[in-house]
Protein backbone atom coordinates (compact mmCIF):
# COMPACT_ATOMS: atom_id res chain seq x y z
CA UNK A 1 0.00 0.00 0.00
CA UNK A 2 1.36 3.51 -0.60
CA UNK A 3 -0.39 6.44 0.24
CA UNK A 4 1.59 9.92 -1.12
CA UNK A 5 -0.12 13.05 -0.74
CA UNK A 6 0.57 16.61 -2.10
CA UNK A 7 -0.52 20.09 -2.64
CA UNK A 8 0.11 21.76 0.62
CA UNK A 9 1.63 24.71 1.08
CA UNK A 10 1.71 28.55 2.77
CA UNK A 11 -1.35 30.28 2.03
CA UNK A 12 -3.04 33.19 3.58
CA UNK A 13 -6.18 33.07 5.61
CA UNK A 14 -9.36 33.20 3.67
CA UNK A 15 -7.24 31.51 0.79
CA UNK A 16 -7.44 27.58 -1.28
CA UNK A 17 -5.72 25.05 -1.30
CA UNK A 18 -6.55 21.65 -3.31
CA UNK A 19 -4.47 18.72 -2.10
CA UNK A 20 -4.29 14.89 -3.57
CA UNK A 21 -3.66 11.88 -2.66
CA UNK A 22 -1.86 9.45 -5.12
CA UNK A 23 -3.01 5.31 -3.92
CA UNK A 24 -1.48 2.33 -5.15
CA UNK A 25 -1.19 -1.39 -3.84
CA UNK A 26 -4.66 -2.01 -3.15
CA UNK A 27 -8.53 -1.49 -4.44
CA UNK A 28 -8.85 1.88 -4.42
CA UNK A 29 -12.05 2.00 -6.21
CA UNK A 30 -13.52 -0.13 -3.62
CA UNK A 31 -12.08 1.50 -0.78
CA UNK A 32 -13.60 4.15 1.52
CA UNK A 33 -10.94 6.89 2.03
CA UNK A 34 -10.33 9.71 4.78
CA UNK A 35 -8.60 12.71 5.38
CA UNK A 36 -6.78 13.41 8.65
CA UNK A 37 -4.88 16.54 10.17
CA UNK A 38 -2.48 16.88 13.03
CA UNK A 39 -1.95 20.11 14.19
CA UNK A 40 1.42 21.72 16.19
CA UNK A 41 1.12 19.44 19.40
CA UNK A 42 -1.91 17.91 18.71
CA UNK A 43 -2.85 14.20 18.21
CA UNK A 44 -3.85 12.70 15.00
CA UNK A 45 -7.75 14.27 13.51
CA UNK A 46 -10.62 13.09 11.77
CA UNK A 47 -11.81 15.19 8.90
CA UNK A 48 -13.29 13.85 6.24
CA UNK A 49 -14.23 10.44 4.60
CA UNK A 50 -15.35 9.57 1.44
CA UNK A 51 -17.22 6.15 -0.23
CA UNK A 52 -15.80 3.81 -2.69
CA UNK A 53 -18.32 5.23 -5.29
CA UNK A 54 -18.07 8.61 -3.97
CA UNK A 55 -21.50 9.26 -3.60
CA UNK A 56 -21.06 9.49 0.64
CA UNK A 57 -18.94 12.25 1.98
CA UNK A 58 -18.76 13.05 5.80
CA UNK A 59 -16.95 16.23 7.49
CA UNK A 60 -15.94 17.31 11.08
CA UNK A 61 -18.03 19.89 11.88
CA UNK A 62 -15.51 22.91 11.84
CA UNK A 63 -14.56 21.83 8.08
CA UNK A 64 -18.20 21.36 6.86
CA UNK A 65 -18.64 23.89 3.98
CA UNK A 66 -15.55 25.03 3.44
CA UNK A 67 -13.56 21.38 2.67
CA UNK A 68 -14.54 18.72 -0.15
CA UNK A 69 -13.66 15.97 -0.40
CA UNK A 70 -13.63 13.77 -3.54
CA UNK A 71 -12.09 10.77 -5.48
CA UNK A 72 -11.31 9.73 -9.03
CA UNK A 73 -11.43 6.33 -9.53
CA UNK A 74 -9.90 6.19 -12.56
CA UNK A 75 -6.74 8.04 -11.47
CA UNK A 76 -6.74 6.32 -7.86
CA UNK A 77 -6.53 9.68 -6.86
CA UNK A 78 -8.35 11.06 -3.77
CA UNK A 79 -8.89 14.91 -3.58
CA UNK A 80 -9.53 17.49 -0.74
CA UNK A 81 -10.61 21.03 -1.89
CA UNK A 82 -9.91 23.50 0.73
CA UNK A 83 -11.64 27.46 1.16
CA UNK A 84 -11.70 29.99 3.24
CA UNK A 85 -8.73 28.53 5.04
CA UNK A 86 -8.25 29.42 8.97
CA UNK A 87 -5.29 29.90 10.46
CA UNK A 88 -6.47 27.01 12.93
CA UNK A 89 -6.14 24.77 9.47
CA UNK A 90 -2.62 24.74 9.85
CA UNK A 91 -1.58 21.35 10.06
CA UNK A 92 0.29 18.34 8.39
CA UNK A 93 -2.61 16.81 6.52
CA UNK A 94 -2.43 12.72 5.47
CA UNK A 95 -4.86 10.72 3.09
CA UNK A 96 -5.09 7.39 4.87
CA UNK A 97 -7.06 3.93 4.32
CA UNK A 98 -9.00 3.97 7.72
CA UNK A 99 -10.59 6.57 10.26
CA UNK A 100 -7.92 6.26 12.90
CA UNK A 101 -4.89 6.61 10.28
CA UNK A 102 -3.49 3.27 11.03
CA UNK A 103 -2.62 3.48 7.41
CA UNK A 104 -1.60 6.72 6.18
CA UNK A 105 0.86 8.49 3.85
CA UNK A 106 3.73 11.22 4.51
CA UNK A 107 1.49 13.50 5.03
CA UNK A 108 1.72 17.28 3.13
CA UNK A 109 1.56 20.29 5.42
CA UNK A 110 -0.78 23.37 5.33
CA UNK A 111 0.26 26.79 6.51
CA UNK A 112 -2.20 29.20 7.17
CA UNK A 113 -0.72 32.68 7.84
CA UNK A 114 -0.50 36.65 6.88
């Protein structure tokens, strides 16, 4: 399984981001997939999650609205489309198999600052 996730970056508050999430090694069309954050001292967070078909997205409540998640089956590529970014969005972000991100990529990190 490999996991490898990318698009973060420094972006001011209020601003985008779109990051992906490259999967190999395993069903990915078949697979529900999540999105998880850890924040400067914080333990690992649920965000978002995603059915195999896509049709079934869920959010953490401070996310809902402004993050969406999606998938592309074709590319076994998983998406998260970020807006009106918060400065308490900073965080290294991971794509990852299963809620508790037992099985996760490198993680990319988001920097939310003026």
């Amino acid at each position: 399984v490999q996991l490898v996730e990318s698009g973060g970056g420094l972006v001011q508050p209020g601003g985008s981001l779109r990051l992906s999430c490259a999967a190999s090694g395993f069903t990915f069309s078949l697979s529900w997939m999540y999105w998880l954050r850890q924040a400067p001292g914080k333990g690992l967070e649920w965000i978002s999650q995603i059915s195999p078909g896509g049709r079934n997205q869920y959010y953490l409540d401070s996310v809902k609205g402004r993050f969406t998640i999606s998938r592309d089956n074709t590319k076994n590529t998983l998406y998260l489309q970020m807006n009106s970014l918060k400065p308490e969005d900073t965080a290294l972000y991971y794509c990852a198999r299963d809620r508790a991100g037992e099985v996760r990529g490198q993680g990319t990190q988001v920097t939310i600052s003026s």
